[in-house]
N, C-alpha and C. Protein backbone atom coordinates (compact mmCIF):
# COMPACT_ATOMS: atom_id res chain seq x y z
N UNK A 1 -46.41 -72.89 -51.33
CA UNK A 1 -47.04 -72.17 -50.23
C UNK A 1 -47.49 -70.80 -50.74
N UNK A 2 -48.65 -70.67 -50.11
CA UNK A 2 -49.41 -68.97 -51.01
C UNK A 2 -48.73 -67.76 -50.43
N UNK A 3 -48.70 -66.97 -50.75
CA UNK A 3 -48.44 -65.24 -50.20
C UNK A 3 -49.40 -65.02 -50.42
N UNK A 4 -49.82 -64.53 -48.90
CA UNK A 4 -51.24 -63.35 -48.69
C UNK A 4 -50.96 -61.55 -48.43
N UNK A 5 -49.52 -61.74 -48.26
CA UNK A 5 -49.09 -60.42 -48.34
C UNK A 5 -49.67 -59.29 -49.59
N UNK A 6 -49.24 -59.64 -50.54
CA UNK A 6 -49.82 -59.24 -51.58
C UNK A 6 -51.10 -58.58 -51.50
N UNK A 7 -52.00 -59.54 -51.25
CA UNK A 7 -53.55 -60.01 -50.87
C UNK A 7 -53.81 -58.45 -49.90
N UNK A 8 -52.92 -58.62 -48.58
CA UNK A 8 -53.14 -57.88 -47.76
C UNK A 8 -52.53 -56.44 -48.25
N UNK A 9 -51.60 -56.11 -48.80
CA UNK A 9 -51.59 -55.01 -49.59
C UNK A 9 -52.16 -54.44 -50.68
N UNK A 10 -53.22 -55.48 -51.48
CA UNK A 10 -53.78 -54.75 -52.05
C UNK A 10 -55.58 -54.56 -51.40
N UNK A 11 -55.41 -55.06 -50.49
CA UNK A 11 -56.84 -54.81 -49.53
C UNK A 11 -56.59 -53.32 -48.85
N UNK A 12 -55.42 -52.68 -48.49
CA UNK A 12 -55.05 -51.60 -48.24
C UNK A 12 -54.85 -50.54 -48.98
N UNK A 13 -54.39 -51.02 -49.96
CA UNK A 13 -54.00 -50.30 -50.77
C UNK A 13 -52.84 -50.01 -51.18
N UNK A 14 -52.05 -50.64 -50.39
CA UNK A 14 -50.52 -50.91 -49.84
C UNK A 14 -50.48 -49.78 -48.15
N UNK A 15 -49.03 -49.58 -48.08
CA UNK A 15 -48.99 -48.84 -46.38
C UNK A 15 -49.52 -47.92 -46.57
N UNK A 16 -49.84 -47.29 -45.66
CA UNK A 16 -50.58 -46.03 -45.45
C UNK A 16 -49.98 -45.02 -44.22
N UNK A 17 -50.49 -43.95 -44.92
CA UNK A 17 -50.75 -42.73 -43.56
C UNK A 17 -51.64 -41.91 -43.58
N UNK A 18 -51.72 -41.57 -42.81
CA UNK A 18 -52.98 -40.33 -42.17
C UNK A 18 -52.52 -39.48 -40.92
N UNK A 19 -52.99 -38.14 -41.25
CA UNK A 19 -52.56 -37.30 -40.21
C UNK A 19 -54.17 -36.81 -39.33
N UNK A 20 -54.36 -36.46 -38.71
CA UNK A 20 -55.11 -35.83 -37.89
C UNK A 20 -55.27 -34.25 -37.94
N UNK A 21 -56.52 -33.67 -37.32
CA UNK A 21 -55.92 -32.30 -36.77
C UNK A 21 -55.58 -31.87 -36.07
N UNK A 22 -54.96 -32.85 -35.25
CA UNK A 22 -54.60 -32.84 -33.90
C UNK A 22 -52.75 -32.75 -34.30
N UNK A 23 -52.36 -33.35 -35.17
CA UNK A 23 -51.11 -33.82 -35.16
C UNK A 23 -50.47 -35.34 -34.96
N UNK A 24 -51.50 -36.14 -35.01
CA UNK A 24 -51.31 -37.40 -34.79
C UNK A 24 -51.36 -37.97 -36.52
N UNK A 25 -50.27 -38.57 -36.50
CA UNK A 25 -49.94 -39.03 -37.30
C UNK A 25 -50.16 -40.74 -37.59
N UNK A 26 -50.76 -41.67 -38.18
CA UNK A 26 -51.20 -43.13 -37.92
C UNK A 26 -50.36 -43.33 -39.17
N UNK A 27 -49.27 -44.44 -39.15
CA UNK A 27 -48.74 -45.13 -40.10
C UNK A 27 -49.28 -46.23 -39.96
N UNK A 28 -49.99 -47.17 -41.45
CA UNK A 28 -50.17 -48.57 -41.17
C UNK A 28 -49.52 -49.15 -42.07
N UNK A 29 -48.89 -50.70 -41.57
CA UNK A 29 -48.43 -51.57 -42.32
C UNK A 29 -48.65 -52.75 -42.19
N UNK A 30 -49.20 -53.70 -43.27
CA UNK A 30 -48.92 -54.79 -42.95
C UNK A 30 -48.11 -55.75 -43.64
N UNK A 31 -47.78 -57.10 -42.79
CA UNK A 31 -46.73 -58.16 -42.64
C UNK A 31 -47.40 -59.43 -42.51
N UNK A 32 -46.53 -60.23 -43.46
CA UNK A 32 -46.92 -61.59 -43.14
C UNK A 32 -46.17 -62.19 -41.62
N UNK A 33 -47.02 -62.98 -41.28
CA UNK A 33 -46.41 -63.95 -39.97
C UNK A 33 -45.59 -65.07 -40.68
N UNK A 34 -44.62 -65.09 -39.89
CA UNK A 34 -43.51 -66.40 -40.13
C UNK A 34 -44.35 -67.48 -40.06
N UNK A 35 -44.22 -68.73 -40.77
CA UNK A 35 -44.97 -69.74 -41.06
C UNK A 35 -46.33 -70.49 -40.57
N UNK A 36 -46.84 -68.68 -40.70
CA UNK A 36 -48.23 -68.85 -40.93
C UNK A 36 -48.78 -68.51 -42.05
N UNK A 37 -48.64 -69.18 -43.36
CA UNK A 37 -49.20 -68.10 -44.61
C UNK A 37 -50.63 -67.55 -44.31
N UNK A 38 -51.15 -68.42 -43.85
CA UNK A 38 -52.61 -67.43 -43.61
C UNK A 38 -53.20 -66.56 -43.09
N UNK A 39 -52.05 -65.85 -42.09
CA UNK A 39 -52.35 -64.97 -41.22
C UNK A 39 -51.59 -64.05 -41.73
N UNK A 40 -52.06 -62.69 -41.29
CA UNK A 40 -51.27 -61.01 -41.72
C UNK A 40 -51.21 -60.56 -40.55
N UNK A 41 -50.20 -59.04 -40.03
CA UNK A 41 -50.35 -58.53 -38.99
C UNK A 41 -50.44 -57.38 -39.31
N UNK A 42 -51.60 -56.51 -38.90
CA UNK A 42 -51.50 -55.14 -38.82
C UNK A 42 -50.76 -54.39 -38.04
N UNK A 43 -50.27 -53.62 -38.24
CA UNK A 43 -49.05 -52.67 -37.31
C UNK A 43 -49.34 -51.08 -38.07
N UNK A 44 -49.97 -50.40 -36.61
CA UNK A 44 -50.06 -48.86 -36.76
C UNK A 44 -49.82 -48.61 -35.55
N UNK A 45 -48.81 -47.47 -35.98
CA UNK A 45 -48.37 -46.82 -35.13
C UNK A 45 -48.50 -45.02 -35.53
N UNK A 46 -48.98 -44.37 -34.61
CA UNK A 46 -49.34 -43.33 -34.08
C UNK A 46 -48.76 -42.44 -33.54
N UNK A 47 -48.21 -40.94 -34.41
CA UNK A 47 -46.76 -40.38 -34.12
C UNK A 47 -47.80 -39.10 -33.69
N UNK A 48 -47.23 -38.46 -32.65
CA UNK A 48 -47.52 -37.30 -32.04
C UNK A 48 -46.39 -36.42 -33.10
N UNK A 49 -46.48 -35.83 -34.24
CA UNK A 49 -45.76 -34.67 -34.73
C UNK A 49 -45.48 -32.96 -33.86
N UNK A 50 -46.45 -32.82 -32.62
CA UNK A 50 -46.53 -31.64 -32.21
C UNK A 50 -45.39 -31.69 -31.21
N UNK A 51 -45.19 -30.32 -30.55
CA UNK A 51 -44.53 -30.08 -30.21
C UNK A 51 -45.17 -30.07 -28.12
N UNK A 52 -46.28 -30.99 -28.08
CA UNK A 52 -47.28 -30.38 -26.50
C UNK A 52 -48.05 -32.12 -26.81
N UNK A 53 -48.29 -32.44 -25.51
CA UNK A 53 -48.73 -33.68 -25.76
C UNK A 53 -50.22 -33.48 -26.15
N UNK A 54 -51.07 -34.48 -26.54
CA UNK A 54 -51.65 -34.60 -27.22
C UNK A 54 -52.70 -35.94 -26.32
N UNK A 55 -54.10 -35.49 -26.00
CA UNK A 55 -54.81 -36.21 -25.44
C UNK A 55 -55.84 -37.10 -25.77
N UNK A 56 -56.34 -37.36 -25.32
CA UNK A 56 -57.57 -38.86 -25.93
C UNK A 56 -57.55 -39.55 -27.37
N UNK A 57 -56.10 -39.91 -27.41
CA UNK A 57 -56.20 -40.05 -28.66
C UNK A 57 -56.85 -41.69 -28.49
N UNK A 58 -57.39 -41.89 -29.75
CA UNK A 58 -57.91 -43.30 -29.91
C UNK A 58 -57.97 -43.73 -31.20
N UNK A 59 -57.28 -45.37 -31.64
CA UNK A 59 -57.19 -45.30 -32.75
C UNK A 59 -57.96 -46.46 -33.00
N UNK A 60 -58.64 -46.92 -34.35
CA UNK A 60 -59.63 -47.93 -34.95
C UNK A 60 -59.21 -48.34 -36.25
N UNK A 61 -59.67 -49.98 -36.25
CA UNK A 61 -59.12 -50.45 -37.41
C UNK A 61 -60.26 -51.46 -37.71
N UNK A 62 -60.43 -50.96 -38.92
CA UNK A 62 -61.80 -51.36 -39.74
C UNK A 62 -60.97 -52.85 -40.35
N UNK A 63 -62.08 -54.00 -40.36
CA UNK A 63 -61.75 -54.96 -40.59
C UNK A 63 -62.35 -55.14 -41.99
N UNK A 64 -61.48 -55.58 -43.00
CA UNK A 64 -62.57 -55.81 -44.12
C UNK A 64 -63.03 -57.54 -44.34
N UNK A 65 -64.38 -57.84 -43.75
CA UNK A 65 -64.57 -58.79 -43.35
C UNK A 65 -64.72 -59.51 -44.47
N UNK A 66 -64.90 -59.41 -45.76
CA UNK A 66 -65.08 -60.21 -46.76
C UNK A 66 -63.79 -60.97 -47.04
N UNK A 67 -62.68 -60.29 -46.85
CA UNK A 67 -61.08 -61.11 -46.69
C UNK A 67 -60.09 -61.64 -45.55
N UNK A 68 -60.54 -60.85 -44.73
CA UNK A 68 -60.43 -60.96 -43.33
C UNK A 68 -61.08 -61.42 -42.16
N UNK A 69 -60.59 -62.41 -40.73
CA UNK A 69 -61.43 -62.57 -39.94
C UNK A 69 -60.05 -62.38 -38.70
N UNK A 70 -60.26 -61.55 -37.57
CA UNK A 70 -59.52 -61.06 -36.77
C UNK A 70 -59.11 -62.29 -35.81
N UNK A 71 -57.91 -62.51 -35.52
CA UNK A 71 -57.58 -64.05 -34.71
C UNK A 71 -57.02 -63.59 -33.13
N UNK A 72 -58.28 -63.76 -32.47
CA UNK A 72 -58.43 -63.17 -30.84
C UNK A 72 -57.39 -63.49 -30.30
N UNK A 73 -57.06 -62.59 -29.41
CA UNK A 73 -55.67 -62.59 -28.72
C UNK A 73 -54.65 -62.45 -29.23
N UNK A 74 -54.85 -61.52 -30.24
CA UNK A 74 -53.18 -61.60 -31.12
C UNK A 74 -52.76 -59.89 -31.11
N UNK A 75 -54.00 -59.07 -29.94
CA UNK A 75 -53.28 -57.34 -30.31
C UNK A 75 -52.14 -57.76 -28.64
N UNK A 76 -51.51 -56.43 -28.92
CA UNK A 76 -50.54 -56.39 -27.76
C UNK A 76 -50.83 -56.28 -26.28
N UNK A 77 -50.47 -57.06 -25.58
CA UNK A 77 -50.71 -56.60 -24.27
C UNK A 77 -50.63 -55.46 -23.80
N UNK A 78 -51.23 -54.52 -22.70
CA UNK A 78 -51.15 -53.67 -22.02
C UNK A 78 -51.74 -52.70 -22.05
N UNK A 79 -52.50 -52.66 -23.63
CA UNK A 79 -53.12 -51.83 -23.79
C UNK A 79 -55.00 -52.18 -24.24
N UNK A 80 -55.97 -51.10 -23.41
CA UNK A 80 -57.42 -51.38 -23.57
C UNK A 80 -57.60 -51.85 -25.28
N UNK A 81 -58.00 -53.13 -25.70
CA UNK A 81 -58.29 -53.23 -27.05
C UNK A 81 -60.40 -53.12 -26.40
N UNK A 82 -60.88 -52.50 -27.17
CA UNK A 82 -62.24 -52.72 -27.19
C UNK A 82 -62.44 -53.24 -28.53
N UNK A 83 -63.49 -53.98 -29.12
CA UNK A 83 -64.19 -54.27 -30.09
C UNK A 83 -66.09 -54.02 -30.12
N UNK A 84 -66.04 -53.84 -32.05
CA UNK A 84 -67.27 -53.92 -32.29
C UNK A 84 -67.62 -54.69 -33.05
N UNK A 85 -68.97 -55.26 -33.57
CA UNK A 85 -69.44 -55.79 -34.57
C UNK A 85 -70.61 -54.88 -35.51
N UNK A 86 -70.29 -53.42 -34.97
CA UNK A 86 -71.45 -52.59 -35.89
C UNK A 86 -70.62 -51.54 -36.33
N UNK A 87 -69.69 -51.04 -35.66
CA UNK A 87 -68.59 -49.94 -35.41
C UNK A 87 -69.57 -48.44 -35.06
N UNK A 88 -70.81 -49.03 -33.96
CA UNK A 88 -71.09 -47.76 -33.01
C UNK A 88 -71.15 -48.18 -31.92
N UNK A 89 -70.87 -49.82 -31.63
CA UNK A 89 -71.15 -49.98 -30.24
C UNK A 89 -69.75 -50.40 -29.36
N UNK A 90 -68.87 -49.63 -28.70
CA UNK A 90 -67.75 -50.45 -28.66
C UNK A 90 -67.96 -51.07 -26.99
N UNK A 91 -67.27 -52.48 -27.00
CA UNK A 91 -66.96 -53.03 -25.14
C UNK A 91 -65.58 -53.38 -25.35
N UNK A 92 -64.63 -53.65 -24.40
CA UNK A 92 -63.99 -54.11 -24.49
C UNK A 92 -63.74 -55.74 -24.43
N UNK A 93 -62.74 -56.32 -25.30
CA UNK A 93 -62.71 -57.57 -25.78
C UNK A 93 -62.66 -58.43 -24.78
N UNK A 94 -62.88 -59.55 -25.03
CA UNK A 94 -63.40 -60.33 -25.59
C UNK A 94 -64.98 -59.67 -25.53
N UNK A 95 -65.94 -59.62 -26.79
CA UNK A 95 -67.23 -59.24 -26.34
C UNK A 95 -68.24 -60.12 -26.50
N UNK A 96 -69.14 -59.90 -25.22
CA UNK A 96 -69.92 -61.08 -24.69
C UNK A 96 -71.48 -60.67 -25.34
N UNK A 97 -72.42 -61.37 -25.71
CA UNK A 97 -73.84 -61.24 -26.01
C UNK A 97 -74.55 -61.67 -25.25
N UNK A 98 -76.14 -61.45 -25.19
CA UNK A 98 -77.41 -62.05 -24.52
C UNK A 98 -78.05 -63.00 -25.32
N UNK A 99 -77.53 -64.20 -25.22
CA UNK A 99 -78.16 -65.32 -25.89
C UNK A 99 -80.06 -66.03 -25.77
N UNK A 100 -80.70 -65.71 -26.04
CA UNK A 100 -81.92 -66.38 -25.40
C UNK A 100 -81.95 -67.87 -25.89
N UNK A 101 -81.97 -68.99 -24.79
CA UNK A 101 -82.12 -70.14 -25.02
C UNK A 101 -83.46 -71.02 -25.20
N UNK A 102 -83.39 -71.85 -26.01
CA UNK A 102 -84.65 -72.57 -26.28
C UNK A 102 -85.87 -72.75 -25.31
N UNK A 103 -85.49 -72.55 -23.67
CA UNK A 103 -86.47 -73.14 -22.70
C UNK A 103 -86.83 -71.42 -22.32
N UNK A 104 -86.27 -70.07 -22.82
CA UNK A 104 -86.69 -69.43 -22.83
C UNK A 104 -85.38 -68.75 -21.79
N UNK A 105 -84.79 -69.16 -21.41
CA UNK A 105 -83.67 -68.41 -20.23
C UNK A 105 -82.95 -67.83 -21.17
N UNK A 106 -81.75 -66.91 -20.23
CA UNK A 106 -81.20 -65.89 -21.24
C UNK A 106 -79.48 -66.21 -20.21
N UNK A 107 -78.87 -66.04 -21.63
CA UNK A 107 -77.30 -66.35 -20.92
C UNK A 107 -76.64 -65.73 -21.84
N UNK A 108 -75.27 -65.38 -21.06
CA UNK A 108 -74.35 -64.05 -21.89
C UNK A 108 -73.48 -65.34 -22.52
N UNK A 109 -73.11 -65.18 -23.88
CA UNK A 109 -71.87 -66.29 -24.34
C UNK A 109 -70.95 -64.79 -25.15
N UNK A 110 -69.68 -65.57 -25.11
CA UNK A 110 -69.04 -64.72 -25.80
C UNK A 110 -69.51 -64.34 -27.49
N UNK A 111 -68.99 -63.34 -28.21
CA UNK A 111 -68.93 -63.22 -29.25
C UNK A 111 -67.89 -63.84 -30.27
N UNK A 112 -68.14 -64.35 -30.99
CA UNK A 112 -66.92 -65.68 -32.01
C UNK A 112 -66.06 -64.37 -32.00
N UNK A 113 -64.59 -64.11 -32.03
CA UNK A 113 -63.72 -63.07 -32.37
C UNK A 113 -63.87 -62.63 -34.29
N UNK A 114 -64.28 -64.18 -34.69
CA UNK A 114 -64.43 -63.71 -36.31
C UNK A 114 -65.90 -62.69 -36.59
N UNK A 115 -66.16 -62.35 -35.56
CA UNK A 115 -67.51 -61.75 -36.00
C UNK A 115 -67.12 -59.97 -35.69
N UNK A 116 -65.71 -59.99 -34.82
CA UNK A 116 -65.72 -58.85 -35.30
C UNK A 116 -65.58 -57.75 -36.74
N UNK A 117 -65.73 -56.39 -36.55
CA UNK A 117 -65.84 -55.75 -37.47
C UNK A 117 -64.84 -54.65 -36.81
N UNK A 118 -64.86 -54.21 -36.35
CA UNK A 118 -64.15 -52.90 -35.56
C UNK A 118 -62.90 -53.42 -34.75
N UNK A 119 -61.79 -52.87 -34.68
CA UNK A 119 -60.78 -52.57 -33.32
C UNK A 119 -60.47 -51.42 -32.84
N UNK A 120 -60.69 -51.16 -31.22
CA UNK A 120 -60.07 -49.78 -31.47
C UNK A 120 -59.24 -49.86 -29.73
N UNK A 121 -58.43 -48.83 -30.22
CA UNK A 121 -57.25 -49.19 -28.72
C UNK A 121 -57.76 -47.52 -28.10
N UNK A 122 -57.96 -47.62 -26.55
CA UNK A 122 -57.62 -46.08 -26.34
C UNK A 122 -56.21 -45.85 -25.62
N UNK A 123 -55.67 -45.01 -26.56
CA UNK A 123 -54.32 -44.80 -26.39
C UNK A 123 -54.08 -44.16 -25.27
N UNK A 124 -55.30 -43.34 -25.35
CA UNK A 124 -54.92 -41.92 -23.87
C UNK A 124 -54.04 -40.63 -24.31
N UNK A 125 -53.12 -40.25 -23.72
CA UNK A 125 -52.59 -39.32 -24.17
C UNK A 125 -51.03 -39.57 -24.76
N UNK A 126 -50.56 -38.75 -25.85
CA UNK A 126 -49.29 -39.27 -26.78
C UNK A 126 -48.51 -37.83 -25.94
N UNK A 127 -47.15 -38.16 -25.49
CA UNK A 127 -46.44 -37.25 -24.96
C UNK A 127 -45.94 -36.58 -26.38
N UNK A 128 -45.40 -35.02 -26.33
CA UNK A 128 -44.88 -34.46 -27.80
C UNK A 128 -43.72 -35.06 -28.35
N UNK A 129 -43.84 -35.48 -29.32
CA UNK A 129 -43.00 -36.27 -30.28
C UNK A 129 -42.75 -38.21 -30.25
N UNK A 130 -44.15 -38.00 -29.35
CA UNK A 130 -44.13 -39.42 -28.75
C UNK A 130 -44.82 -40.20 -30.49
N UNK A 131 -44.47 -41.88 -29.36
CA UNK A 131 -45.52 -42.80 -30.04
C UNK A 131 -45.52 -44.12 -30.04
N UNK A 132 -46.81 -44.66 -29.83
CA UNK A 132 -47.14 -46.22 -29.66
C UNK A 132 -47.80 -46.81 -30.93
N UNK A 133 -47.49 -48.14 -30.69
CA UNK A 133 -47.91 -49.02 -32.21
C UNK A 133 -48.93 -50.06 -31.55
N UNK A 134 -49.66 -50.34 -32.08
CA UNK A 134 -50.68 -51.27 -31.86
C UNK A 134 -50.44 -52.65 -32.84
N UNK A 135 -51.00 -53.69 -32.57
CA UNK A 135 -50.72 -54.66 -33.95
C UNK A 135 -52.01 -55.46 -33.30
N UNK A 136 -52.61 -56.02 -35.02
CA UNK A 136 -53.55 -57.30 -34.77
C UNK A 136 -53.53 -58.02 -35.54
N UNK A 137 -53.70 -59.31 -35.43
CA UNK A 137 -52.97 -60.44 -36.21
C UNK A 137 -54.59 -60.77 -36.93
N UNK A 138 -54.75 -60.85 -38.10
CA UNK A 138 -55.73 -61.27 -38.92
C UNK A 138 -55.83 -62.87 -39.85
N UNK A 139 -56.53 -63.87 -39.73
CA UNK A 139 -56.70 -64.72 -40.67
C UNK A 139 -57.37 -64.18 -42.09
N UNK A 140 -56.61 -64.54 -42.67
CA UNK A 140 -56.82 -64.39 -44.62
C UNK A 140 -57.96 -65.41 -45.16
N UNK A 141 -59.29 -64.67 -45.39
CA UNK A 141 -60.19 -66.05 -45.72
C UNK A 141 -59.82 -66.26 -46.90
N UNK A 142 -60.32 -67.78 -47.61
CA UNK A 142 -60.15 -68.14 -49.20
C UNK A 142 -60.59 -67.54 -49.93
N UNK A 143 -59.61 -67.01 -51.14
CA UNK A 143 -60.66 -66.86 -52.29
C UNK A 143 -61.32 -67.58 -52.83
N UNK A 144 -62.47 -66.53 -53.28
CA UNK A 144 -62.98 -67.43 -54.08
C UNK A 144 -62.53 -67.57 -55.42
N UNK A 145 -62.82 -68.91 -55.71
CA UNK A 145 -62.31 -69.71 -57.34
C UNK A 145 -63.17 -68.79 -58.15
N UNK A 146 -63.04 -67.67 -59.75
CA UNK A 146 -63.56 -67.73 -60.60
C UNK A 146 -63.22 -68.06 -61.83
N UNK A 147 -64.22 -68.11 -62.22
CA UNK A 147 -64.07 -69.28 -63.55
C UNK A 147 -64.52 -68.23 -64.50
N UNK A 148 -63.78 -68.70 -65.88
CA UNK A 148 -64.18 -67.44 -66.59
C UNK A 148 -64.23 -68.52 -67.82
N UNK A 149 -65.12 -68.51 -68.36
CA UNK A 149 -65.41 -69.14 -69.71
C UNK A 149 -65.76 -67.98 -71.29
N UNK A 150 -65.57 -68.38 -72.25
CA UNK A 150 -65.47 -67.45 -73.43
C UNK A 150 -66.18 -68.73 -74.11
N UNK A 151 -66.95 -68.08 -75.29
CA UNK A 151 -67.58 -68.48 -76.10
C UNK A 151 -66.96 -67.94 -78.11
N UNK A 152 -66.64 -69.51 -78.16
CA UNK A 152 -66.41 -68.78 -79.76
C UNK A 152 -67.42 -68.47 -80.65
N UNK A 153 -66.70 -67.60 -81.15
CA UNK A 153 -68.37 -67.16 -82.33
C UNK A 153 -67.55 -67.28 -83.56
């Protein structure tokens, strides 16, 4: 059975952090799912370091779609997930398109969830010393096979 963990840590770079100038602090990590090798879960969570709460915060998670395809319905309940597929246009998820059909009519169908590119949660406001975690569960696409051939001289 494969480990994509790996995979998914070195697509990151391994865990991460980032601070703000606000004082918001974003830890990310990711985890494999129990006997799903093909799936990873992102988990960031978002530390208010100040000492005064801290407002509109909103956090986004860039999908890297060449290894990744996001598996709908897997962020946490309760909180607004919006998505994009350009990362300037955000709606909230599931997001729907204007299809034009062959006889010329026009109908909204959803957007495939693998077509996103963007996640972003609005958190709202982090009380001081607060903090919430977000998670989204990602499918691991295949690598690709390369082949490496050498020539004797």
């Amino acid at each position: 059975m494969k480990s994509y963990l790996p995979l998914a840590l070195a697509l990151l770079g391994a865990a991460a952090s980032a601070e703000s100038p606000h004082g918001v602090v974003a830890d990310l990590a990711v985890a494999k799912v129990p006997l799903r090798p093909d799936v990873i879960e992102y988990r960031i969570t978002y530390r208010n370091t100040t000492f005064r709460s801290v407002h509109g915060v909103v956090g986004t998670l860039t999908i890297p779609v060449d290894r990744l395809r996001y598996a709908a319905d897997s962020t946490m309940p309760g909180l607004l997930l919006e998505a994009s597929v350009d990362g300037e246009t955000f709606a909230p998820a599931p997001l729907l398109r204007l299809v034009v059909r062959d006889d010329g009519s026009m109908k909204m169908e959803p957007v495939p969830a693998d077509e996103y590119r963007f996640l972003r949660w609005q958190l709202g406001a982090l009380p001081a010393q607060g903090s919430v975690t977000v998670k989204a569960r990602m499918h691991v696409n295949e690598l690709p096979v390369v082949l490496v051939t050498s020539r004797a001289r």
